[in-house]
C-alpha atoms as a PDB file:
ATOM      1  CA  UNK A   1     -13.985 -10.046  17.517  1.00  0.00           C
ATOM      2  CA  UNK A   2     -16.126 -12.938  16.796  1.00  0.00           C
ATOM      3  CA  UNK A   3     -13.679 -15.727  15.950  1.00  0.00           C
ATOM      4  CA  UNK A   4     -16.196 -18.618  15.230  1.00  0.00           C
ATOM      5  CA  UNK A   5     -16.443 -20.214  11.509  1.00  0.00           C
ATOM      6  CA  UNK A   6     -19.376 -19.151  10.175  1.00  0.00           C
ATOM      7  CA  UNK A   7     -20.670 -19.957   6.275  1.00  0.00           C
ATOM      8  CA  UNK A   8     -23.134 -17.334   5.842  1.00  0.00           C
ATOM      9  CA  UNK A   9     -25.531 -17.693   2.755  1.00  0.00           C
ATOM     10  CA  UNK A  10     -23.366 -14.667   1.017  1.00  0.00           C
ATOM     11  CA  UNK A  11     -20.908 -17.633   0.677  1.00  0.00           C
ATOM     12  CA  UNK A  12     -23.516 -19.363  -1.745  1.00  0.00           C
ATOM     13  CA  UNK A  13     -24.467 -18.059  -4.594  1.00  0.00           C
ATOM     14  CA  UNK A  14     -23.660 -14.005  -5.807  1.00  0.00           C
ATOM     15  CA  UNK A  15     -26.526 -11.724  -4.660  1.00  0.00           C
ATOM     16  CA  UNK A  16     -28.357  -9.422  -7.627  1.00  0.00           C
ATOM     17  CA  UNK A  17     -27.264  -5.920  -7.895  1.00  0.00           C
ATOM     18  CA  UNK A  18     -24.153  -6.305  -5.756  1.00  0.00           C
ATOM     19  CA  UNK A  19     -20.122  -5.378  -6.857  1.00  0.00           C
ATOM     20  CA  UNK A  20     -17.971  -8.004  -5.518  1.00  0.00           C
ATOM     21  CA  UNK A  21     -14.770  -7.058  -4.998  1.00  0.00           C
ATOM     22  CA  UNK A  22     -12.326 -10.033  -5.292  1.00  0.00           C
ATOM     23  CA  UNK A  23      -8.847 -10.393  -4.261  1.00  0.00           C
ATOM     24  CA  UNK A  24      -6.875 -12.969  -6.359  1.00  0.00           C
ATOM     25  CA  UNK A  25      -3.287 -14.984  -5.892  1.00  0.00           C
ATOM     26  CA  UNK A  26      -0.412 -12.414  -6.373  1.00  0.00           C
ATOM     27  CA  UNK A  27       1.937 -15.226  -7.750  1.00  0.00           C
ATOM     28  CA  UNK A  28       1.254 -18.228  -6.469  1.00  0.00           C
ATOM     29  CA  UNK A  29      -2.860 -19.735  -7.635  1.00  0.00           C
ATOM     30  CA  UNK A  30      -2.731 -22.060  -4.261  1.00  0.00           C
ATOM     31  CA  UNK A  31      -3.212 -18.811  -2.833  1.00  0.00           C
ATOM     32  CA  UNK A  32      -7.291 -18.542  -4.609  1.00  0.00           C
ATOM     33  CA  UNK A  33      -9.787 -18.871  -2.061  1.00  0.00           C
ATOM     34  CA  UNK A  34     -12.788 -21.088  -2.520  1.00  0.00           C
ATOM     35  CA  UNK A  35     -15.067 -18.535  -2.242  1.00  0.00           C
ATOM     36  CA  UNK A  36     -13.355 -16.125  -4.482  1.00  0.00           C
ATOM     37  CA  UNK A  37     -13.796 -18.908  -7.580  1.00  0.00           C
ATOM     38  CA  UNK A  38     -17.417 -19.542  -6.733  1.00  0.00           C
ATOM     39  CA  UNK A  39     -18.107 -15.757  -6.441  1.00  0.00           C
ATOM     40  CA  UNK A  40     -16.582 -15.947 -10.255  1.00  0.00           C
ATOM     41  CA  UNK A  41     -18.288 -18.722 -11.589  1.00  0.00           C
ATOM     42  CA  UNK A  42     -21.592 -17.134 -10.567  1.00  0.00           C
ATOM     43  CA  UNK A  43     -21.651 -13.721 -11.359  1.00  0.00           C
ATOM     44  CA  UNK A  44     -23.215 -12.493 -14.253  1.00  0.00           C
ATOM     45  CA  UNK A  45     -20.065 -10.725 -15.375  1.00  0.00           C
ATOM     46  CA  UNK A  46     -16.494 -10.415 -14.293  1.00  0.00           C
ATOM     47  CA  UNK A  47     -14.465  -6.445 -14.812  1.00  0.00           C
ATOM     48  CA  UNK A  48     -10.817  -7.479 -14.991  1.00  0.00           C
ATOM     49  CA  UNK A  49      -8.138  -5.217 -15.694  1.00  0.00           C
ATOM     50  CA  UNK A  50      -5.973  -7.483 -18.054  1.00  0.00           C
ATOM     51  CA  UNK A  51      -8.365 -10.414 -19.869  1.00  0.00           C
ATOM     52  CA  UNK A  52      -5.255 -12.367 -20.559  1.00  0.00           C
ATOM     53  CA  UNK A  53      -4.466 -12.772 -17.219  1.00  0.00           C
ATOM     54  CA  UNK A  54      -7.892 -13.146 -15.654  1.00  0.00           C
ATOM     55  CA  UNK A  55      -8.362 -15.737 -18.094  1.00  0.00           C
ATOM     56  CA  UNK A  56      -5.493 -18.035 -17.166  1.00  0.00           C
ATOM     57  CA  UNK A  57      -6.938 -18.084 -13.751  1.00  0.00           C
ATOM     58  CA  UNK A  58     -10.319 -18.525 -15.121  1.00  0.00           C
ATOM     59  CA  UNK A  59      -8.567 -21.736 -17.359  1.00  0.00           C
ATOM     60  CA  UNK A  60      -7.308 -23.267 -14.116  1.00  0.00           C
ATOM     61  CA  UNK A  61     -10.175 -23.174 -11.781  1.00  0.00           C
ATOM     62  CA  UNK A  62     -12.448 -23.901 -14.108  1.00  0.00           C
ATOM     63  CA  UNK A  63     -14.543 -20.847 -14.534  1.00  0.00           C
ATOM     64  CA  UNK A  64     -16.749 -19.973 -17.636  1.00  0.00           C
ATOM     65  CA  UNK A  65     -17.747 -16.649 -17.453  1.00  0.00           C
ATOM     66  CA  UNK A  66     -18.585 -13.313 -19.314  1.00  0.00           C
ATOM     67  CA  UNK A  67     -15.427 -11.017 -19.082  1.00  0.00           C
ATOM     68  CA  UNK A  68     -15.303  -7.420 -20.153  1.00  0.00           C
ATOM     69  CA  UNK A  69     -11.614  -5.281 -19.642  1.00  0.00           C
ATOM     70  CA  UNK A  70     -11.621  -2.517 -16.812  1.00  0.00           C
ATOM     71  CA  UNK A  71      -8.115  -0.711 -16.510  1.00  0.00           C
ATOM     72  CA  UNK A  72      -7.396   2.845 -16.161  1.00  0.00           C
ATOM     73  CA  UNK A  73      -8.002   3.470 -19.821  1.00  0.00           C
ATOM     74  CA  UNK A  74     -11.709   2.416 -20.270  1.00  0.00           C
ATOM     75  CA  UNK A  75     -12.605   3.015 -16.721  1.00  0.00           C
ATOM     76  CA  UNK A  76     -14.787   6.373 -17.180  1.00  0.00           C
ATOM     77  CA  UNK A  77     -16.929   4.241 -20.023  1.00  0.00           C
ATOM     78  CA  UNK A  78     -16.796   1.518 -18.346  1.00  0.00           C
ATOM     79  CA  UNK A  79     -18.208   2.305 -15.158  1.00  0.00           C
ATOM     80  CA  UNK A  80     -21.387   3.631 -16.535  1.00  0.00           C
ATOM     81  CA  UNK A  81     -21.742   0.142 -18.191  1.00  0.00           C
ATOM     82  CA  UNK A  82     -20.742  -1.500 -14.454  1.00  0.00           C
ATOM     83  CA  UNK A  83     -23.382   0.815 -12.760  1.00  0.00           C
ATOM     84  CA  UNK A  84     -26.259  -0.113 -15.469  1.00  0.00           C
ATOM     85  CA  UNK A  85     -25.947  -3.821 -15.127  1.00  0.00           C
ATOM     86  CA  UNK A  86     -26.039  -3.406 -11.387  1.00  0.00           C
ATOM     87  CA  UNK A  87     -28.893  -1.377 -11.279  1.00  0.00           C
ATOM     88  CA  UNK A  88     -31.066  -3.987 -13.327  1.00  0.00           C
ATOM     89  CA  UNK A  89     -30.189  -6.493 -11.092  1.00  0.00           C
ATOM     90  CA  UNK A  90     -27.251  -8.307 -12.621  1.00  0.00           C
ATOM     91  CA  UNK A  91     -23.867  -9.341 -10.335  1.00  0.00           C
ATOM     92  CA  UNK A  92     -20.572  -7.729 -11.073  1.00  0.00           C
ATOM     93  CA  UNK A  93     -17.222  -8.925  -9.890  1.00  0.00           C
ATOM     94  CA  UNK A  94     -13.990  -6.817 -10.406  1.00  0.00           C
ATOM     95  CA  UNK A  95     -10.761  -8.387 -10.259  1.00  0.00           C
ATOM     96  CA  UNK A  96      -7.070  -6.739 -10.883  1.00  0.00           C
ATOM     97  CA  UNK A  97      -3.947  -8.690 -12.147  1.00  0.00           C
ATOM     98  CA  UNK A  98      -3.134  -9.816  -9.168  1.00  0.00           C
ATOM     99  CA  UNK A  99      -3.909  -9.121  -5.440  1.00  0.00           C
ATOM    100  CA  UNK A 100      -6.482  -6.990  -4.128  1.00  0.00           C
ATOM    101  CA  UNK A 101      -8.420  -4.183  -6.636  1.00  0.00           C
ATOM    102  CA  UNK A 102      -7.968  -1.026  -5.779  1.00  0.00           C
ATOM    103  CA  UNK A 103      -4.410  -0.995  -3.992  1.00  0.00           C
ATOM    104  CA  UNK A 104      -2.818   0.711  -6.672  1.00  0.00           C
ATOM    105  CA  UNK A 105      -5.170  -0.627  -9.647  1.00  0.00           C
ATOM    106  CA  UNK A 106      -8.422   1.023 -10.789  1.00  0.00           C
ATOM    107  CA  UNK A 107     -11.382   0.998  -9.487  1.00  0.00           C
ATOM    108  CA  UNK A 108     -11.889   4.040  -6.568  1.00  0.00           C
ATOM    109  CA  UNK A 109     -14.300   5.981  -9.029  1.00  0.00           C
ATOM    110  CA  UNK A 110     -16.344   2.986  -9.635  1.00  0.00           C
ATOM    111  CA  UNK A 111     -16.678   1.849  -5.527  1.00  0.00           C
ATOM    112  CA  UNK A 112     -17.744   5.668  -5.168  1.00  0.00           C
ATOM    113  CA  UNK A 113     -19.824   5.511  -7.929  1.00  0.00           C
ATOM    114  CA  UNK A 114     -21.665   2.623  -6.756  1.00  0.00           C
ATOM    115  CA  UNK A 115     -22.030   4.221  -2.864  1.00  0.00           C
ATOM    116  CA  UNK A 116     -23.729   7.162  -4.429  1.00  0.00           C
ATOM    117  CA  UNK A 117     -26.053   4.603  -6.510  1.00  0.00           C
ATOM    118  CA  UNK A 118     -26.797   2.952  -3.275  1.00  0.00           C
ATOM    119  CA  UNK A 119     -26.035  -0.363  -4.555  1.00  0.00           C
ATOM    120  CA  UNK A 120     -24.042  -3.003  -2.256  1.00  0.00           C
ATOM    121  CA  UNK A 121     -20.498  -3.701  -2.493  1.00  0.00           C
ATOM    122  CA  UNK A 122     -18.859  -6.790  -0.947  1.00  0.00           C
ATOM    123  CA  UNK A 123     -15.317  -7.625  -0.990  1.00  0.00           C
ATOM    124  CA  UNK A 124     -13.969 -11.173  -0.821  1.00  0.00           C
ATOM    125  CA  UNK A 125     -10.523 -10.971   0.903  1.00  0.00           C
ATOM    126  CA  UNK A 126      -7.251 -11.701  -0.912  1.00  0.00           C
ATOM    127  CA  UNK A 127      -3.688 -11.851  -1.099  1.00  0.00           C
ATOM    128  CA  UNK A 128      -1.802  -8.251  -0.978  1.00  0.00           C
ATOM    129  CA  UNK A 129       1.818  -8.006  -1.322  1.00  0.00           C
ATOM    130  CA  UNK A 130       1.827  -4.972   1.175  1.00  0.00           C
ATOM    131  CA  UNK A 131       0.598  -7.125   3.908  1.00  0.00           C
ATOM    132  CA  UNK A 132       2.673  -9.749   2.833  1.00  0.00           C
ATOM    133  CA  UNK A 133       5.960  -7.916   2.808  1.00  0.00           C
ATOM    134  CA  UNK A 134       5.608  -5.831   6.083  1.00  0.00           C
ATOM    135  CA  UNK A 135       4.274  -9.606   8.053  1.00  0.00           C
ATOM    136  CA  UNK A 136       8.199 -10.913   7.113  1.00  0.00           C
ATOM    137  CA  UNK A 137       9.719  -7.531   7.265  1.00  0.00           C
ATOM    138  CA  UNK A 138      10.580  -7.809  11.009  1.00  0.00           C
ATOM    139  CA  UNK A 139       9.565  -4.350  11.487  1.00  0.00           C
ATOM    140  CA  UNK A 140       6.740  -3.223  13.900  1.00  0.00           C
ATOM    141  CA  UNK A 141       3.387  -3.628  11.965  1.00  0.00           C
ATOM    142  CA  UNK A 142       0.701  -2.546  13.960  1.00  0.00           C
ATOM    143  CA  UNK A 143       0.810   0.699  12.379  1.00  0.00           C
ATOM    144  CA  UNK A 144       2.072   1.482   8.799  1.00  0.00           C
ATOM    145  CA  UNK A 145       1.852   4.015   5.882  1.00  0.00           C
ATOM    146  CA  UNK A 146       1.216   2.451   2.620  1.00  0.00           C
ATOM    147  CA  UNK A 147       2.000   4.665  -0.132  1.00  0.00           C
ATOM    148  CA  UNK A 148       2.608   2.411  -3.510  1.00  0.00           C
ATOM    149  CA  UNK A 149       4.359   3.625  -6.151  1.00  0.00           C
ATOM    150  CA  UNK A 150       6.294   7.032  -5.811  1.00  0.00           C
ATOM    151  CA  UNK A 151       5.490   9.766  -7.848  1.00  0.00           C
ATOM    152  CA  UNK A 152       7.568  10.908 -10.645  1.00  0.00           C
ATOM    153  CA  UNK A 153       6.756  14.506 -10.308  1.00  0.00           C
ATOM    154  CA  UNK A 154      10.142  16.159  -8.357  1.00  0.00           C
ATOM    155  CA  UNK A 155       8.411  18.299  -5.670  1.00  0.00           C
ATOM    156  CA  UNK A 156       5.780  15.869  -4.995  1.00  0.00           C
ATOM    157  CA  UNK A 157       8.362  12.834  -4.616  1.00  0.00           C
ATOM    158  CA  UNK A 158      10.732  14.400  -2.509  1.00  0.00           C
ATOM    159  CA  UNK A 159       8.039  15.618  -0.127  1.00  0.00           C
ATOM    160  CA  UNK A 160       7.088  12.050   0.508  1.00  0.00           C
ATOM    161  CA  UNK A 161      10.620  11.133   0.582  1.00  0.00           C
ATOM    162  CA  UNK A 162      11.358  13.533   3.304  1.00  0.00           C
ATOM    163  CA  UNK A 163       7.669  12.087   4.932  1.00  0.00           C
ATOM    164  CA  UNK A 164       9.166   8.794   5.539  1.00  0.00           C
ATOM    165  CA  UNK A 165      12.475   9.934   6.629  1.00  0.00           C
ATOM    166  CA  UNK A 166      10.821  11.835   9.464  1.00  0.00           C
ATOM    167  CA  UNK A 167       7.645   9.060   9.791  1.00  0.00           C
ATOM    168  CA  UNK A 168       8.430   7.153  13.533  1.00  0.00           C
ATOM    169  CA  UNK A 169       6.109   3.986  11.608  1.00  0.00           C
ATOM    170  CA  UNK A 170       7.112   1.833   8.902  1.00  0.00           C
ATOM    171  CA  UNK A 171       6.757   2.928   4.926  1.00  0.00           C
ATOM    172  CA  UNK A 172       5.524   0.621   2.257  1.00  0.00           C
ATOM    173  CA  UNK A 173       6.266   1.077  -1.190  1.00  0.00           C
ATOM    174  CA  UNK A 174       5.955  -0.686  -4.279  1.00  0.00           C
ATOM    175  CA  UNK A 175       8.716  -0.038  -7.049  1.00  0.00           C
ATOM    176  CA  UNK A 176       9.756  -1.612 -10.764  1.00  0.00           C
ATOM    177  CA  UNK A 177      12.822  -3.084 -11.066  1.00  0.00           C
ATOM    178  CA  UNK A 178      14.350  -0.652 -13.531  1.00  0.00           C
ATOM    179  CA  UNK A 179      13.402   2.484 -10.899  1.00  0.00           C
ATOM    180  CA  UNK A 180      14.378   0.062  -7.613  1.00  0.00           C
ATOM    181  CA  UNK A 181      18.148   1.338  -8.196  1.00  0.00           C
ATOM    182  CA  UNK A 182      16.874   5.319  -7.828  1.00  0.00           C
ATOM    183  CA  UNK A 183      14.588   5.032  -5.132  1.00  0.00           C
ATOM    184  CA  UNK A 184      17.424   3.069  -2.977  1.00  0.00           C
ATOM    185  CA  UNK A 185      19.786   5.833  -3.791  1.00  0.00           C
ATOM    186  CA  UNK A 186      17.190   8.406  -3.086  1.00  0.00           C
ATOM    187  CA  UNK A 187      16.134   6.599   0.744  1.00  0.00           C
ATOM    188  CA  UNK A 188      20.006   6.360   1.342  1.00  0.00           C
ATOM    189  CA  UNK A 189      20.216  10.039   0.926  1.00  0.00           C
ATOM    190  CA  UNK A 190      17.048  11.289   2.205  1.00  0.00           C
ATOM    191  CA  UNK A 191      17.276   8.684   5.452  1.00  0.00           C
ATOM    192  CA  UNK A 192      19.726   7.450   8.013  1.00  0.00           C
ATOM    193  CA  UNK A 193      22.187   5.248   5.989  1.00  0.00           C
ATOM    194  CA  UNK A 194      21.932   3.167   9.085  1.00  0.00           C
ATOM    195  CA  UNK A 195      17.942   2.832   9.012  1.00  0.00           C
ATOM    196  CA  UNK A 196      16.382  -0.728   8.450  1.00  0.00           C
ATOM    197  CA  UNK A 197      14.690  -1.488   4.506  1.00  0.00           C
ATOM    198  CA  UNK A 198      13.146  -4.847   3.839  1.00  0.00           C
ATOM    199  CA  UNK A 199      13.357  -5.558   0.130  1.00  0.00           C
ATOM    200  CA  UNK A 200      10.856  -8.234  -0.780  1.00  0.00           C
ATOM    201  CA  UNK A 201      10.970  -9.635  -4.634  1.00  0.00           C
ATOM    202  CA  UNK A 202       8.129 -11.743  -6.396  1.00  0.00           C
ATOM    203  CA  UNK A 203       6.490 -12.391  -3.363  1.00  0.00           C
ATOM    204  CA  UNK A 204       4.726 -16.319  -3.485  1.00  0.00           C
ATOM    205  CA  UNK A 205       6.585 -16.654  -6.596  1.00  0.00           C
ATOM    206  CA  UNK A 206       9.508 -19.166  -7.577  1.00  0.00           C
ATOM    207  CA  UNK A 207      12.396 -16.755  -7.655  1.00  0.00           C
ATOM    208  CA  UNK A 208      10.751 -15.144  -4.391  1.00  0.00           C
ATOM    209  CA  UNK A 209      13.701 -13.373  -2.741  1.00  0.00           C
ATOM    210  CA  UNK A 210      13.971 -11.113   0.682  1.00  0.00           C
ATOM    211  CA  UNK A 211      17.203  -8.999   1.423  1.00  0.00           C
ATOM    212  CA  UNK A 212      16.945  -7.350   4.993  1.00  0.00           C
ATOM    213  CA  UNK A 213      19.563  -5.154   6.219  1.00  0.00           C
ATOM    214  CA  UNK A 214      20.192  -1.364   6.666  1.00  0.00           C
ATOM    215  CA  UNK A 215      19.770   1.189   3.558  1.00  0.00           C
ATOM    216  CA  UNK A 216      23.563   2.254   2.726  1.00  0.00           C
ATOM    217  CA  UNK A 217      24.403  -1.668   2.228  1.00  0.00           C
ATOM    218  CA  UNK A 218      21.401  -2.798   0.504  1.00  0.00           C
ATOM    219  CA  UNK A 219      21.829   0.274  -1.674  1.00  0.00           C
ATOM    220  CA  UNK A 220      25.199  -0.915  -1.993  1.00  0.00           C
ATOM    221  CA  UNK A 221      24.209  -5.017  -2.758  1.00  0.00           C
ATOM    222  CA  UNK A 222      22.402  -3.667  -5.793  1.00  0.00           C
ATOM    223  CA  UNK A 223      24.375  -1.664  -7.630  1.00  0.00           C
ATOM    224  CA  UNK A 224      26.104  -4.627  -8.070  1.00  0.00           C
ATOM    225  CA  UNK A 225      23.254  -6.789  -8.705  1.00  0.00           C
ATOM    226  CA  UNK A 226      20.974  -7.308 -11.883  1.00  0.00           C
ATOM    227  CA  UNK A 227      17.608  -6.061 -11.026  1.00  0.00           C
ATOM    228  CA  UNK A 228      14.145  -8.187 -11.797  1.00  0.00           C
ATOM    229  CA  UNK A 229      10.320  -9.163 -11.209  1.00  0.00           C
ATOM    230  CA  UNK A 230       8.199  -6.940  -8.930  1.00  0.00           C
ATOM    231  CA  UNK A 231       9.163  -4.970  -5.978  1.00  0.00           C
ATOM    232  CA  UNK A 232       7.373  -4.331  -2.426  1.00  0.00           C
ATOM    233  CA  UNK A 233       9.879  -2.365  -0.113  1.00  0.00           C
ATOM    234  CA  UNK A 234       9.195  -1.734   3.565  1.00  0.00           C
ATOM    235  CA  UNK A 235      11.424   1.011   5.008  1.00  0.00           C
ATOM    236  CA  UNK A 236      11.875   0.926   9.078  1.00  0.00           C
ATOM    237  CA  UNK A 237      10.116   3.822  11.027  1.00  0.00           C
ATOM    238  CA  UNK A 238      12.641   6.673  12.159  1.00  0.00           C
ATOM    239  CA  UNK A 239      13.899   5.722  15.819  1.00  0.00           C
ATOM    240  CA  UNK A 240      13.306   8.987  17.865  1.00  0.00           C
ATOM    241  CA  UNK A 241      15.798   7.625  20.726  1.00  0.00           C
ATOM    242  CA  UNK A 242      17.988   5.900  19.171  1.00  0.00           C
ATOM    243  CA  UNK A 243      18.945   9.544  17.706  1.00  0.00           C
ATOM    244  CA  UNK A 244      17.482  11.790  20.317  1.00  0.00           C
ATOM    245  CA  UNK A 245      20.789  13.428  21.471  1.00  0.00           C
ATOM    246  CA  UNK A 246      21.566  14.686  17.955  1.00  0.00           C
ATOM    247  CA  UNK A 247      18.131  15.252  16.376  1.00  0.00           C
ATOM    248  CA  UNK A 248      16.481  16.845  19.760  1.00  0.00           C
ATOM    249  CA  UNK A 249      19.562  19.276  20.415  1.00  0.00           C
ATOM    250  CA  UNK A 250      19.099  20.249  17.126  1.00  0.00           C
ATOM    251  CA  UNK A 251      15.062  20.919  17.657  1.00  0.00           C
ATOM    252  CA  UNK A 252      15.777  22.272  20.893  1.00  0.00           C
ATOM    253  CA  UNK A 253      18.249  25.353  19.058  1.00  0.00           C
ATOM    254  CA  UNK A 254      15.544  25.522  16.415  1.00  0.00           C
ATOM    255  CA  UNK A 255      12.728  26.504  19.119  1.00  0.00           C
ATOM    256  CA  UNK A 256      14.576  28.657  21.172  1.00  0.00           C
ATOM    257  CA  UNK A 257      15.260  30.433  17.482  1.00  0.00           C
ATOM    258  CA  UNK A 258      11.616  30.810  16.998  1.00  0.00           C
ATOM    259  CA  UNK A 259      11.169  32.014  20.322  1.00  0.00           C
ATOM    260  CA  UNK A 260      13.664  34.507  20.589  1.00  0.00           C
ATOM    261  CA  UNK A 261      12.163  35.820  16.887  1.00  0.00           C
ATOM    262  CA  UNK A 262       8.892  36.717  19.127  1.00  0.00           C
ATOM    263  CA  UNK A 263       6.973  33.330  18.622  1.00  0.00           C
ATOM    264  CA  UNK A 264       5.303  32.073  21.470  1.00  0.00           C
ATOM    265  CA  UNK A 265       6.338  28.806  22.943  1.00  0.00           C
ATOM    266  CA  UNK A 266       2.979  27.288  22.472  1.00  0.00           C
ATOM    267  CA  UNK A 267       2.831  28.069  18.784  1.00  0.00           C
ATOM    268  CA  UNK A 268       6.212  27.199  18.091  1.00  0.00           C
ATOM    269  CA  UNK A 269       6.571  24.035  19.843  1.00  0.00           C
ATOM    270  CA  UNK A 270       2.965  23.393  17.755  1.00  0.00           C
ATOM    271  CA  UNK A 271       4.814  24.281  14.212  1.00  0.00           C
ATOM    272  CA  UNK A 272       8.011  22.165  14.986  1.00  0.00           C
ATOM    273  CA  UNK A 273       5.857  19.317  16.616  1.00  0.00           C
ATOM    274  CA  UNK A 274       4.011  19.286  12.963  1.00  0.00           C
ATOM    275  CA  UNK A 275       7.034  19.477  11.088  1.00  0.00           C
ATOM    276  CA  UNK A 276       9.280  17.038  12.921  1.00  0.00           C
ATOM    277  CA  UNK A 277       6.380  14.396  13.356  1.00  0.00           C
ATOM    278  CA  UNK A 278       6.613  14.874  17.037  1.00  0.00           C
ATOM    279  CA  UNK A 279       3.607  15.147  19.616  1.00  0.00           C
ATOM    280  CA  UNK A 280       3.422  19.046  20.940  1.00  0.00           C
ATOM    281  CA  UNK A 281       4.360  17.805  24.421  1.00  0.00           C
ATOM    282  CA  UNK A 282       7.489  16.406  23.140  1.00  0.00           C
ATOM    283  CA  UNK A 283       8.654  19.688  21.489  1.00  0.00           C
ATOM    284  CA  UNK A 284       7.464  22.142  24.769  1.00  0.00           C
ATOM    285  CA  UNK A 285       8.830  20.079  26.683  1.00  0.00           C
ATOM    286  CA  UNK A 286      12.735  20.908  25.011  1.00  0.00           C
ATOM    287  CA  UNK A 287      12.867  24.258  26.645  1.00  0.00           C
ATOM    288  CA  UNK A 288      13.336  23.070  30.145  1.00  0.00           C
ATOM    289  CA  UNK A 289      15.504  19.769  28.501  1.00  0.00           C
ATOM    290  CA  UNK A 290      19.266  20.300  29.891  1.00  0.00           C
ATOM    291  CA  UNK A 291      22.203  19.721  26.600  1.00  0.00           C
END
């Protein structure tokens, strides 16, 4: 990777028919980038997904622009009008309350929309409190799953939440503070009591506030404590040796089960390898494993 500072002439002025995609501050406005506030004081119009808040930012850096709301309500209309201004040539930015569009905000349909248009989309980096959290976490980061919010739906929630008590890589989530109290009770039952959560609050904000510890205490900090602001939680990835004498012993019964039932060793090592979040070798390998 080319490491040298470069200013390109894409960091001048907004190119015609493009969709920038701009990441603002998610609490703290030291955090705006220069080019981000030239990018909006230059394009033709700015899609943000609360005006109120856009235009605070806009009142301290200075920016007079034309604004038009974009949120989850109006998107469908509102792309249309996105795509028509782009395709006579005008510059579009699109902005979300805070952090990087997209990540949980709308905005998918109108980046696909625009690929199948064939019209140019650049994003501007920005702040994202999933990066942020998992960077002071502690926890390995070189490979993560980000899944947001939870659903609400039963079956579809606890299938994740049995996901990330088998995953062997850390979990990000992002929760409200009067559903924080659930989800902590539902990790503590789905995972190891003793597994490792990182809960970060209003990240670059005054009151920001990190609590690191294992799930059964945390869980246990705040159901005594009064719960506010926003919520990014990063749960420790499952440690396969820390627990392989209980959790492989266990596998190993489960195979020879399948085996015995007339399954052959390939395709059930294959099926609990899937299941378990194991590599095939690992599973195969049980049979011959002394316990």
């Amino acid at each position: 990777m080319n490491n040298k500072n470069t200013l390109s002439h894409r960091d001048q002025e907004p190119e015609n028919g493009v969709l920038y995609v701009v990441g603002t501050p998610i609490g703290n406005l030291n955090d705006m980038s220069p080019r981000a506030i030239n990018i909006l004081k230059n394009v033709n119009l700015i899609a943000c997904e609360d005006t109120r808040n856009t235009k605070k930012i806009m009142h301290t850096f200075c920016i007079k622009n034309n604004i038009t709301s974009f949120n989850e309500h109006n998107s469908k209309n509102k792309t249309k009008v996105i795509i028509s201004e782009l395709n006579n040539d005008k510059s579009v930015a699109i902005v979300s309350d805070a952090g990087m569009p997209l990540i949980c905000d709308p905005g998918e349909k109108l980046i696909s929309q625009c690929r199948e248009n064939s019209l140019e989309i650049i994003s501007i980096p920005g702040p994202c409190a999933a990066i942020t959290a998992i960077t002071s976490s502690g926890f390995h980061s070189s490979k993560f799953t980000f899944l947001g919010f939870l659903p609400r739906k039963k079956i579809e929630r606890e299938k994740l939440l049995i996901d990330i008590s088998n995953s062997p890589i850390s979990t990000i989530l992002y929760e409200s503070p009067h559903r924080l109290k659930k989800l902590l009770k539902e990790l503590n039952e789905y995972c190891d009591g003793k597994r490792k959560i990182h809960i970060a609050r209003e990240l670059t904000k005054k009151f920001e506030e990190h609590i690191n510890g294992d799930i059964e205490n945390i869980n246990k900090i705040y159901e005594q404590k009064e719960v506010k602001g926003e919520f990014t939680i990063v749960i420790e990835g499952k440690d396969f040796k820390k627990d392989e004498f209980s959790d492989l012993k266990q596998l190993k019964e489960e195979l020879l089960f399948l085996v015995n039932g007339g399954l052959s060793l390939s395709n059930a090592a294959k099926y609990l390898a899937k299941k378990n979040n194991l590599t095939k070798k690992i599973v195969y390998n049980l049979i011959n494993k002394k316990s």
